[in-house]
Every structure is written in C-alpha cells, then in structure tokens.
Protein backbone atom coordinates (compact mmCIF):
# COMPACT_ATOMS: atom_id res chain seq x y z
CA UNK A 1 -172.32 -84.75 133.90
CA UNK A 2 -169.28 -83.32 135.28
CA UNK A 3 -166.40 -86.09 136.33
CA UNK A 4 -165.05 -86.42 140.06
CA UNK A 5 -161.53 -85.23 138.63
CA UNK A 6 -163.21 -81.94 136.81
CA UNK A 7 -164.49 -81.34 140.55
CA UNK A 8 -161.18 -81.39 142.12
CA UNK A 9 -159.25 -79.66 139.66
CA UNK A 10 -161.66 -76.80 140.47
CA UNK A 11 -161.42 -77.02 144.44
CA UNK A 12 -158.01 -77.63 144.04
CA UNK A 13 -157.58 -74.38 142.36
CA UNK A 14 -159.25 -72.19 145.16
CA UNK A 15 -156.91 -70.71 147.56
CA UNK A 16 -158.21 -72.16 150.94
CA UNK A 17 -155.08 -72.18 153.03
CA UNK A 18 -155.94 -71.67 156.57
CA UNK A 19 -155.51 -68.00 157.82
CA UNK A 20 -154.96 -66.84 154.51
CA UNK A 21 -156.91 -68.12 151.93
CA UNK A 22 -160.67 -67.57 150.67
CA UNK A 23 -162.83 -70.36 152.15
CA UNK A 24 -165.73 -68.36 151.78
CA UNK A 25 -165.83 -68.39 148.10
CA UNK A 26 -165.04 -71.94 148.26
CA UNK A 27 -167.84 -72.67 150.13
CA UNK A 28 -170.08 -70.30 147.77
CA UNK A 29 -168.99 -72.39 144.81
CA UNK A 30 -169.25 -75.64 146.22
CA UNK A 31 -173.01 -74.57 147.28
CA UNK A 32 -173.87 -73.69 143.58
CA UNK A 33 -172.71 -77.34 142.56
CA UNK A 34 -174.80 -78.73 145.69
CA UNK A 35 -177.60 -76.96 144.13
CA UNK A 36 -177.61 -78.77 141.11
CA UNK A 37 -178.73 -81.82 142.99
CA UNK A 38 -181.97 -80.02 144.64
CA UNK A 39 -181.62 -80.75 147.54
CA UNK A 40 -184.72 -80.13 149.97
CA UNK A 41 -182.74 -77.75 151.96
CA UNK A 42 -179.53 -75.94 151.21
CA UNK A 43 -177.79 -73.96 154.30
CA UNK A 44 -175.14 -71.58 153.71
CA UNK A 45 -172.96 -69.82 156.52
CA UNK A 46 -170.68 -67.71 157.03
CA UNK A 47 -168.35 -67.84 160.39
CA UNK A 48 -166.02 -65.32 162.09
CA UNK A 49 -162.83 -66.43 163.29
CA UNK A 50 -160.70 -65.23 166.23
CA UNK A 51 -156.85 -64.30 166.21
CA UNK A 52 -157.01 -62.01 163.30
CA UNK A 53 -157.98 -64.78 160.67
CA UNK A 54 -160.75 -64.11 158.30
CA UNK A 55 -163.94 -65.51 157.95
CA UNK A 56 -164.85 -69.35 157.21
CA UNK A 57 -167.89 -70.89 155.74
CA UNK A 58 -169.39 -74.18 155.28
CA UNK A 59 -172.68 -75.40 153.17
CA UNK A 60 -175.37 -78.17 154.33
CA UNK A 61 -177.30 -79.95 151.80
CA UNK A 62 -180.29 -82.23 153.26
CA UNK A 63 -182.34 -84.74 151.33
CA UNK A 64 -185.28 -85.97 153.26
CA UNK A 65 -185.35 -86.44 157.00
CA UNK A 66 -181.40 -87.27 157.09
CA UNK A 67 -180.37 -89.86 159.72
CA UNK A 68 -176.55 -90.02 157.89
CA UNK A 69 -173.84 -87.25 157.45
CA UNK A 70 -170.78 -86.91 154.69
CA UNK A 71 -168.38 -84.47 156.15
CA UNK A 72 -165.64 -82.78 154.33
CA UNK A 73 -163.24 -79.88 155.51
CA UNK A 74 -162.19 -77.49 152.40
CA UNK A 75 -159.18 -76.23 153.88
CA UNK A 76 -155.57 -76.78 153.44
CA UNK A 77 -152.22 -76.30 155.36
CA UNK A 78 -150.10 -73.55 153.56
CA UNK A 79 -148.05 -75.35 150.66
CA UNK A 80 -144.82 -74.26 151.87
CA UNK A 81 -141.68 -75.02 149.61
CA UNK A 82 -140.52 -77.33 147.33
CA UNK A 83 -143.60 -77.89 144.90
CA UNK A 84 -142.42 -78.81 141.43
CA UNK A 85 -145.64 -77.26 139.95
CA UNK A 86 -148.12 -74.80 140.88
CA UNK A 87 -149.79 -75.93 144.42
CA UNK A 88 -153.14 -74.73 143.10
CA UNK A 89 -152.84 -76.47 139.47
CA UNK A 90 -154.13 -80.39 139.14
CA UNK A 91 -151.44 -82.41 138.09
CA UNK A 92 -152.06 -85.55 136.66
CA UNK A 93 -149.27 -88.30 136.74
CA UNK A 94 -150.09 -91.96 135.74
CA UNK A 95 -152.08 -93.17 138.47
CA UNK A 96 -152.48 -89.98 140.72
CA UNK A 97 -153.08 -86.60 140.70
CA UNK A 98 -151.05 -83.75 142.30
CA UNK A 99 -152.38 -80.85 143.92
CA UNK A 100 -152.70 -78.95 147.30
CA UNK A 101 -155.55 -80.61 149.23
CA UNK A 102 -155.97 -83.93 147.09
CA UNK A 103 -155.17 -85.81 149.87
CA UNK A 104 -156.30 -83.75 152.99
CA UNK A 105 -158.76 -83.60 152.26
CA UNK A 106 -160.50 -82.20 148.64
CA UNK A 107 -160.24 -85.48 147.12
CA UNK A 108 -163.21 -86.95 149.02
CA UNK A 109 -165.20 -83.57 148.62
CA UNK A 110 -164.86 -84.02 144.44
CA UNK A 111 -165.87 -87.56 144.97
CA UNK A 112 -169.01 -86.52 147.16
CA UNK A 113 -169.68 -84.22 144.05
CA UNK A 114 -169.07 -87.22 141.92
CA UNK A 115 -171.22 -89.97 143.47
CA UNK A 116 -174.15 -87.21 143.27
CA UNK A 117 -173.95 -87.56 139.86
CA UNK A 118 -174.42 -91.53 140.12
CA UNK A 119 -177.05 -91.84 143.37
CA UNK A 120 -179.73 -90.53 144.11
CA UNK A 121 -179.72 -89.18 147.81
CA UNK A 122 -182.05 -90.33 150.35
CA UNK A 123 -182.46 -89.07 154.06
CA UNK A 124 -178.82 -87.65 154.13
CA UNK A 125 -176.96 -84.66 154.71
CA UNK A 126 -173.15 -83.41 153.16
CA UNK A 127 -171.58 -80.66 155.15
CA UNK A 128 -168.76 -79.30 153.50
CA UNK A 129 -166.88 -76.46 156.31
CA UNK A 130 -163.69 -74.71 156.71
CA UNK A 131 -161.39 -73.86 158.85
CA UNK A 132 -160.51 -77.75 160.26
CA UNK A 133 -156.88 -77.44 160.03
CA UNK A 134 -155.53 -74.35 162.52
CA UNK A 135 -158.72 -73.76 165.18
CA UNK A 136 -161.68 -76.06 163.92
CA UNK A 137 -164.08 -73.05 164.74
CA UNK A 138 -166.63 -73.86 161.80
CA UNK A 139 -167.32 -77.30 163.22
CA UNK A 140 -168.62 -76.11 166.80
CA UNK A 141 -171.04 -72.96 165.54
CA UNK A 142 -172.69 -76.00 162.96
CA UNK A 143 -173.63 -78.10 166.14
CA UNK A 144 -174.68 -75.51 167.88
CA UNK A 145 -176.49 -73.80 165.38
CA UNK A 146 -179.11 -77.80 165.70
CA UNK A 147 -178.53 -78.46 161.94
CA UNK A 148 -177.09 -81.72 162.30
CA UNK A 149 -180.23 -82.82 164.98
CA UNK A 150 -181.02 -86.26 164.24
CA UNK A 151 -177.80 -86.79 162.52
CA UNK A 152 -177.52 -90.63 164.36
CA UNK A 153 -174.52 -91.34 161.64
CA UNK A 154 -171.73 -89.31 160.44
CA UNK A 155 -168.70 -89.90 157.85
CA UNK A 156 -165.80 -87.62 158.35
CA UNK A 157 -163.51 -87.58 155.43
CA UNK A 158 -160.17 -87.83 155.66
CA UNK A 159 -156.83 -89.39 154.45
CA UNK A 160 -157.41 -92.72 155.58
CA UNK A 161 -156.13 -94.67 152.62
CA UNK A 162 -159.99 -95.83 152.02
CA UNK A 163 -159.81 -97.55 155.19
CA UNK A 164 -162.19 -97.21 158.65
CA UNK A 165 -160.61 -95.03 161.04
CA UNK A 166 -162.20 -95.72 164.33
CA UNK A 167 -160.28 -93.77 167.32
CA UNK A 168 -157.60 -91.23 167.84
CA UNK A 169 -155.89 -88.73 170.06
CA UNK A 170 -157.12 -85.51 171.58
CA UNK A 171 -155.15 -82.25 171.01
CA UNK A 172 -154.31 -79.36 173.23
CA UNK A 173 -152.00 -76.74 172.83
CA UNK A 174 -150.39 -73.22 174.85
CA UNK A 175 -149.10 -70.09 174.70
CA UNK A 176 -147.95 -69.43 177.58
CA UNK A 177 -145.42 -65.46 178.00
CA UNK A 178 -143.47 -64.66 180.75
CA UNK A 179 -142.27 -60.62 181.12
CA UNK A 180 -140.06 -59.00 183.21
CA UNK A 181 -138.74 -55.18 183.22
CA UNK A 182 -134.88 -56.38 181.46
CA UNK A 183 -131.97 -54.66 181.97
CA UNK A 184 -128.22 -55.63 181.70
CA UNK A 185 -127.22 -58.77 182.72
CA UNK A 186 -125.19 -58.05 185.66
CA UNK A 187 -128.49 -57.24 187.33
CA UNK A 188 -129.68 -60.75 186.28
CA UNK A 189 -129.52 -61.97 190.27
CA UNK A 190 -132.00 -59.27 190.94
CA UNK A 191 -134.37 -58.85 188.16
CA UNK A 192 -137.26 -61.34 186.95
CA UNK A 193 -136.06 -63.58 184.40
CA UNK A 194 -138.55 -64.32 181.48
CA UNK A 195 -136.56 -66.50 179.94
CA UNK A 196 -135.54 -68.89 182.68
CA UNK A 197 -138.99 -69.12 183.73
CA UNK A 198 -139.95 -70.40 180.30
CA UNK A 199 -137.66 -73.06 180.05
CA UNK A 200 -138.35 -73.78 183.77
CA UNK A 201 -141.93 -74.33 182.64
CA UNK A 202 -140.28 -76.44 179.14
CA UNK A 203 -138.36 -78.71 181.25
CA UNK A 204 -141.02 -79.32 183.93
CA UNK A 205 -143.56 -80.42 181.45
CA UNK A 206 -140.70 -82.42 179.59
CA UNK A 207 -140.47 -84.23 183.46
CA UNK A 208 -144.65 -84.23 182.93
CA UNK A 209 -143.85 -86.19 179.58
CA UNK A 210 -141.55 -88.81 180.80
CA UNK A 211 -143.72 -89.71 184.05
CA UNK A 212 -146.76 -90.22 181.76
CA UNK A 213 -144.74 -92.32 178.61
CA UNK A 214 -146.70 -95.97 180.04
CA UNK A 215 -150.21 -94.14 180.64
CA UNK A 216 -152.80 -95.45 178.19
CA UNK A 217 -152.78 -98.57 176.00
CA UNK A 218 -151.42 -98.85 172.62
CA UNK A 219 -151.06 -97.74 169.94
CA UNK A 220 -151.79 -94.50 172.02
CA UNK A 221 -149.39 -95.08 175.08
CA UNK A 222 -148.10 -91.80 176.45
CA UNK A 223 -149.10 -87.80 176.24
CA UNK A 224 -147.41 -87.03 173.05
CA UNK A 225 -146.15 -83.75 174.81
CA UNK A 226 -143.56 -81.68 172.31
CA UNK A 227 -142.46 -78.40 173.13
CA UNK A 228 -142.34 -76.50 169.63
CA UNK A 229 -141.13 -73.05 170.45
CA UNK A 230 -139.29 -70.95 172.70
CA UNK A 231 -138.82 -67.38 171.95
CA UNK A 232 -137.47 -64.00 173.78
CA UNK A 233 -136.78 -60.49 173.00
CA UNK A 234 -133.17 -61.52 174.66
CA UNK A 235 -128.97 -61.49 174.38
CA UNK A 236 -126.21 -62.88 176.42
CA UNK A 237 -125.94 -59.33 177.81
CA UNK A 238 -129.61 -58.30 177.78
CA UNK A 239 -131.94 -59.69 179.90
CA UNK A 240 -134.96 -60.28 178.34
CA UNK A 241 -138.38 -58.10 178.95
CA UNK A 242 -140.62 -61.08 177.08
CA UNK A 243 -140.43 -64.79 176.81
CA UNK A 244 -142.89 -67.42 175.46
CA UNK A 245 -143.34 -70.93 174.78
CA UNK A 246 -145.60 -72.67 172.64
CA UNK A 247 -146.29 -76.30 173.64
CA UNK A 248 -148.58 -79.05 173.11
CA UNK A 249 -150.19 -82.73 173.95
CA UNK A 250 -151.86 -85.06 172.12
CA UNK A 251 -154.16 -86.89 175.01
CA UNK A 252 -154.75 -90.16 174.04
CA UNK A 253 -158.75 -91.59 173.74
CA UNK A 254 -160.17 -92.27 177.43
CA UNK A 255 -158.75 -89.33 178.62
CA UNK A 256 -159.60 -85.54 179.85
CA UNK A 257 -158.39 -83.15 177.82
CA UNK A 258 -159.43 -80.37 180.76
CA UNK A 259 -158.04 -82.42 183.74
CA UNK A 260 -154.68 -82.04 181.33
CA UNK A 261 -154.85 -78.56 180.76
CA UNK A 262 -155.33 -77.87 184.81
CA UNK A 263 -152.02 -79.79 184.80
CA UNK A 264 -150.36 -77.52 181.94
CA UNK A 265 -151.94 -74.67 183.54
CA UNK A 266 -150.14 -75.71 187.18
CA UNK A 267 -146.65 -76.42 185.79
CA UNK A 268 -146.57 -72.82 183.84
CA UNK A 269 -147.22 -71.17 187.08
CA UNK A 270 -144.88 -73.26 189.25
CA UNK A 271 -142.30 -71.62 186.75
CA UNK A 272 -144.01 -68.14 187.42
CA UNK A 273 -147.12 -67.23 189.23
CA UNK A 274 -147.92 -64.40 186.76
CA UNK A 275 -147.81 -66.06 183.74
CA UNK A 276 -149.63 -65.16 180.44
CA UNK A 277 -151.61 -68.07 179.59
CA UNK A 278 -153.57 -68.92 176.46
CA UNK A 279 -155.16 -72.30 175.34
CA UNK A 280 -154.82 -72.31 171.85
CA UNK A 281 -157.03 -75.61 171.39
CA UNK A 282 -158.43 -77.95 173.71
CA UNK A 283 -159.90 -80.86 171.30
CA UNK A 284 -161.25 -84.51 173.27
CA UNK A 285 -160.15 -87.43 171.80
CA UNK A 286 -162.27 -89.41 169.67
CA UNK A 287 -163.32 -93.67 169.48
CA UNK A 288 -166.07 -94.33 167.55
CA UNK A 289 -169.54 -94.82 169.53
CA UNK A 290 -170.58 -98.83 168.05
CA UNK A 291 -168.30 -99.59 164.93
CA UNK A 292 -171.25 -102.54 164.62
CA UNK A 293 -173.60 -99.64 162.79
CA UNK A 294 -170.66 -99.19 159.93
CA UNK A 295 -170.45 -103.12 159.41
CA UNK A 296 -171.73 -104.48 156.48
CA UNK A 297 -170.94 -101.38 154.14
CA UNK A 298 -167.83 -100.10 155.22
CA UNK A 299 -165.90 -103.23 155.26
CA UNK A 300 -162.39 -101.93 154.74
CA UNK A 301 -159.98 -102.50 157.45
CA UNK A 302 -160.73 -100.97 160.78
CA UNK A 303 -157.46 -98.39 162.11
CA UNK A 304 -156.28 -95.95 164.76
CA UNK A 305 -155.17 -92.57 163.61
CA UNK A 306 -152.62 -90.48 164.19
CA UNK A 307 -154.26 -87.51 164.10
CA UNK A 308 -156.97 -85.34 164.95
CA UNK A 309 -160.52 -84.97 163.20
CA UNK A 310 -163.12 -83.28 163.81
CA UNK A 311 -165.52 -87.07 164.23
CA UNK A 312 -164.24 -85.90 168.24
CA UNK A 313 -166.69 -82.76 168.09
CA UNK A 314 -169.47 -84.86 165.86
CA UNK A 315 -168.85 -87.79 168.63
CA UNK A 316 -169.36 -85.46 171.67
CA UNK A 317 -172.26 -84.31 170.26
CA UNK A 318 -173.93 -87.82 170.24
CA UNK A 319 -172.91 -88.56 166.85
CA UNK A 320 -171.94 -92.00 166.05
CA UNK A 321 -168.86 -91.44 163.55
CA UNK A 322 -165.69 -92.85 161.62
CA UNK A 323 -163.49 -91.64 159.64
CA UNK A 324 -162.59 -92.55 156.07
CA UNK A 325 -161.27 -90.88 153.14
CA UNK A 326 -159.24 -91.60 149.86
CA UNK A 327 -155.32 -90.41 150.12
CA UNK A 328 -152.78 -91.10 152.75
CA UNK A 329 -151.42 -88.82 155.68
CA UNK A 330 -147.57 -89.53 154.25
CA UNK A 331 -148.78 -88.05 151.09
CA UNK A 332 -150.80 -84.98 152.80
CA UNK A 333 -149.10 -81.45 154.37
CA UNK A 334 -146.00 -82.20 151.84
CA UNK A 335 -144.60 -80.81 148.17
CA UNK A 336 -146.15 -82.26 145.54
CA UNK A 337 -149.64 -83.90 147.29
CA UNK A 338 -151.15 -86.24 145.69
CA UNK A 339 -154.12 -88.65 145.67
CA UNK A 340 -154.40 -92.33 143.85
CA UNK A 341 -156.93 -92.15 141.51
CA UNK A 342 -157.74 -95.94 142.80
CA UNK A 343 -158.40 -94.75 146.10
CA UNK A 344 -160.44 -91.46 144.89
CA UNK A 345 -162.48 -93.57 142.94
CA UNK A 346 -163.46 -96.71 145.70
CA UNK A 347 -164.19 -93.48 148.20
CA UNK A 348 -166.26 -92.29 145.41
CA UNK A 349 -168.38 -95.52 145.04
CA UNK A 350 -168.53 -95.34 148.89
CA UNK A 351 -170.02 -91.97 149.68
CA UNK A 352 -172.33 -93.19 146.65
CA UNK A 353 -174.08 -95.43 148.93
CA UNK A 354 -174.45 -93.37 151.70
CA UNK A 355 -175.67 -90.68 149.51
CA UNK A 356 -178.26 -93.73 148.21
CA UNK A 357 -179.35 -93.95 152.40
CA UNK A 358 -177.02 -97.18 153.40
CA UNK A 359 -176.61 -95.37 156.79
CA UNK A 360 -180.10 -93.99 156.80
C-alpha cells in the first residue's frame, strides 16, 4: 500500500500552476489511483476555460448513495522566486515537507489517497478539480452538471492548520479601461484623458473604502477594497490613448456581492460614461449552513478565514460545508512551502472517517 507522502511527492511533481500548468493530466492520474479503490462510479471531466487559459479537469469517485463530500483543488499559484530547491521536487526536512502545493492545497489530496488505503468508504463522494486558484470555473460546471445531488455534507480542503473553518469573505474583482484618441500634451485641456479618468475612478472607490471601514461585524469589518494596478500607454508629454485599472473587494459574509458590483460598476462610470468594464470574479461569501452537523467528529477549533474557498459555491448550492485542511496560509503562495507532517497526518485520520461514512 502506497504511503500518504509517496502520494504527494507524485502530485507535487505535476506542473498544475494555474494558467499554465497541466491539470488535466493531474486529474487523469489522480483518477487511475481513485480507481484502485473501486469505487461504484468514477466521473472524469474535462473543462474549458475562458481568457486564453487551457483546459481544467476534475475526477468524482462515489461509493454508495453518498450523503458526504471530500473536496480538494489540484492547483497551485505560480512558484515565483526564491525557492531553495526545485518547486516541483518533495523536500523532506525534519518534521515537514517542502514542495509547491503541500500546503494549498495537495497535502490533503495525498492524505484523501492515504486514508483510502486505511477505510473503507461508505455513501461518500471525493471530488478532486482544478482551476480554484485564478477563476474557480471547474467548481460551477460540477454543480451544474447534478453530480453532487444529494450531497447534504461537504469538506473543502484547505490550509486550515487542521482546524474548522466556518465563514469567510466574498471576492470580486475589475478591469475596468478607459481610451481616448492621445496626442501631445498641450492639447491635454481638450482631449479625453484615459488616465485621469482611471485614477478618478481609483480614488472614488478609495472614498467607497473609507465610508464602508465600520460596515459588518468582526473579524470581517469593512470591504477590503485594494486597488492593485494602474496602467497606461502614457508620458509626461504624451497623452495617453489607453488606461486601466484593476481593482478588487473582499465583501464580507451577510453581504451582496452583486448589489457591490452595481456600486463598482457606478463609480467607474462617474469617472467616464464609456468605460470598458469587465468583472473578473464575482464570488458570495461563505458561513457555514449548521456547524451542529460537524460536531462530534470535527472537534478542532472552530475559525474565520481569511480567504476565499470554494465551500461559498458548495454552500449556495444547498450544501452544508466547512473547511479544513492540514498546512497553514503563512506557509502557502511562498518559497519553500511546506506542510507539517503532524498536521498531514491528523487530516489524514480525519478524511479517514468521513471516507468510513461519519458524515453519511
């Protein structure tokens, strides 16, 4: 029987940064191991992307009538600089292993893999799907594809430091591209201004941002609003035929992520009426349905989290869900990744008794 670290250091060695990588074969391989268990059904997709990325994929294993869900996302951010080994290598290192995606979120997939090999799976279902971390465009075709009917349950793995993540923000981001003719800058009195009209729009939805910091309750007080780009074709001379901005929010749980973008949508046109506009992502936020159904088994601390997961699109689908993983978000999207093999192994012992039908 293959060991939960034998599992990662294979997943941790497919490419399956988002945009670029191959989640497809991921997902192929990761089906094959699936297989192994016989499950009573075995699903296997393949999903197009927009914006030029290539395809994604996820797998669906059932056993039985399956009233519970383990859900893991195979993708990674890029590993960007600074690694002192090979991103795609496992590295072990005393009590934790290096590698891109141990934490976020491949460590908890391997374990899955692992706890198959101890428990013997009754009435449950393990989705393992890409493309989570720039678009989350899997995740919608699943639910509407009625897979996950009479799911009541789900577990969404992530880096939760093995403990119950119950609620967290929503996330919505813009493009939004103003254009203008140019020309020299004496004309600038005269001719449309891209430029301005993009930091008109920046600073207007910085206002937005400080009129909203006491909205909500905490920990999730405030919009989260960050502008994180301003670009144009532009020179002190030249006045600029293109300018764009890229923005976001994070709304906090309670709130409407598409009264918010009506807002966004407003304040980029007070800047210009002709503005380009284009909504990136509009994710809800997420709190989990009745925490009660989780008590008993899970009964790791309960936390907020500072991120998004997909348990928002299992939630809004009628899906009762937490979140809870092995790894930590301070040790995830960073050089040198890593997950403590103490964590990877109590997740491990976890998913084992949901596999075994705790949540069925």
């Amino acid at each position: 029987m293959r060991s939960t670290l034998d599992y990662l250091r294979d997943l941790v060695a497919f490419d399956t940064r988002n945009g670029t990588g191959d989640e497809v074969a991921c997902v192929a391989w990761l089906a094959e191991a699936l297989s192994r268990f016989a499950p009573d059904q075995l699903i296997i997709k393949t999903v197009p992307r927009s914006r030029g990325k290539p395809d994604s994929a996820y797998v669906l294993a059932i056993w039985g009538a399956p009233k519970a869900l383990l859900n893991v996302h195979i993708d990674t951010v890029p590993s960007g600089e600074g690694w002192t080994a090979d991103p795609l290598e496992l590295v072990e290192r005393e009590d934790r292993v290096h590698g891109l995606g141990t934490s976020d979120i491949k460590g908890a997939a391997a374990a899955i893999l692992g706890a198959l090999g101890t428990a013997t799976p009754r009435n449950v279902a393990v989705l393992l799907s890409g493309d989570e971390e720039a678009g989350s465009e899997v995740m919608p075709a699943i639910i509407r594809s009625g897979y996950l009917d009479g799911i009541e349950r789900a577990v969404v793995c992530e880096p939760t430091s093995c403990r119950v993540g119950r609620a967290h923000r929503g996330m919505l981001a813009m493009h939004v591209r103003y254009t203008g003719p140019g020309g020299h800058s004496s004309l600038s009195d005269t001719v449309a201004a891209p430029l301005l009209s993009a930091t008109q729009f920046c600073a207007r939805l910085g206002d937005y941002r400080q009129d909203h910091l006491d909205f909500g309750v905490d920990p999730f007080k405030g919009l989260c609003v960050n502008i994180g780009e301003v670009t144009s074709d532009g020179a002190y001379n030249v006045i600029p035929t293109t300018a764009s901005a890229k923005v976001s929010m994070r709304p906090p749980p309670g709130d409407h992520v598409a009264a918010r973008e009506a807002d966004m949508v407003a304040i980029a046109r007070s800047a210009s009426p002709d503005a380009e506009i284009d909504t990136i992502v509009a994710f809800a936020p997420f709190a989990t349905r009745d925490i009660s159904a989780f008590t008993g088994m899970f009964d790791e601390a309960v936390v907020d989290l500072p991120y998004w997961t997909e348990a928002s699109m299992l939630s809004q689908a009628g899906i009762n869900a937490i979140v809870y993983g092995p790894g930590n978000l301070e040790q995830a999207h960073r050089p040198d990744e890593y997950v403590a093999l103490d964590q990877l192994y109590a997740a491990q012992a976890r998913y084992a008794q949901v596999l075994g039908g705790a949540l069925s």
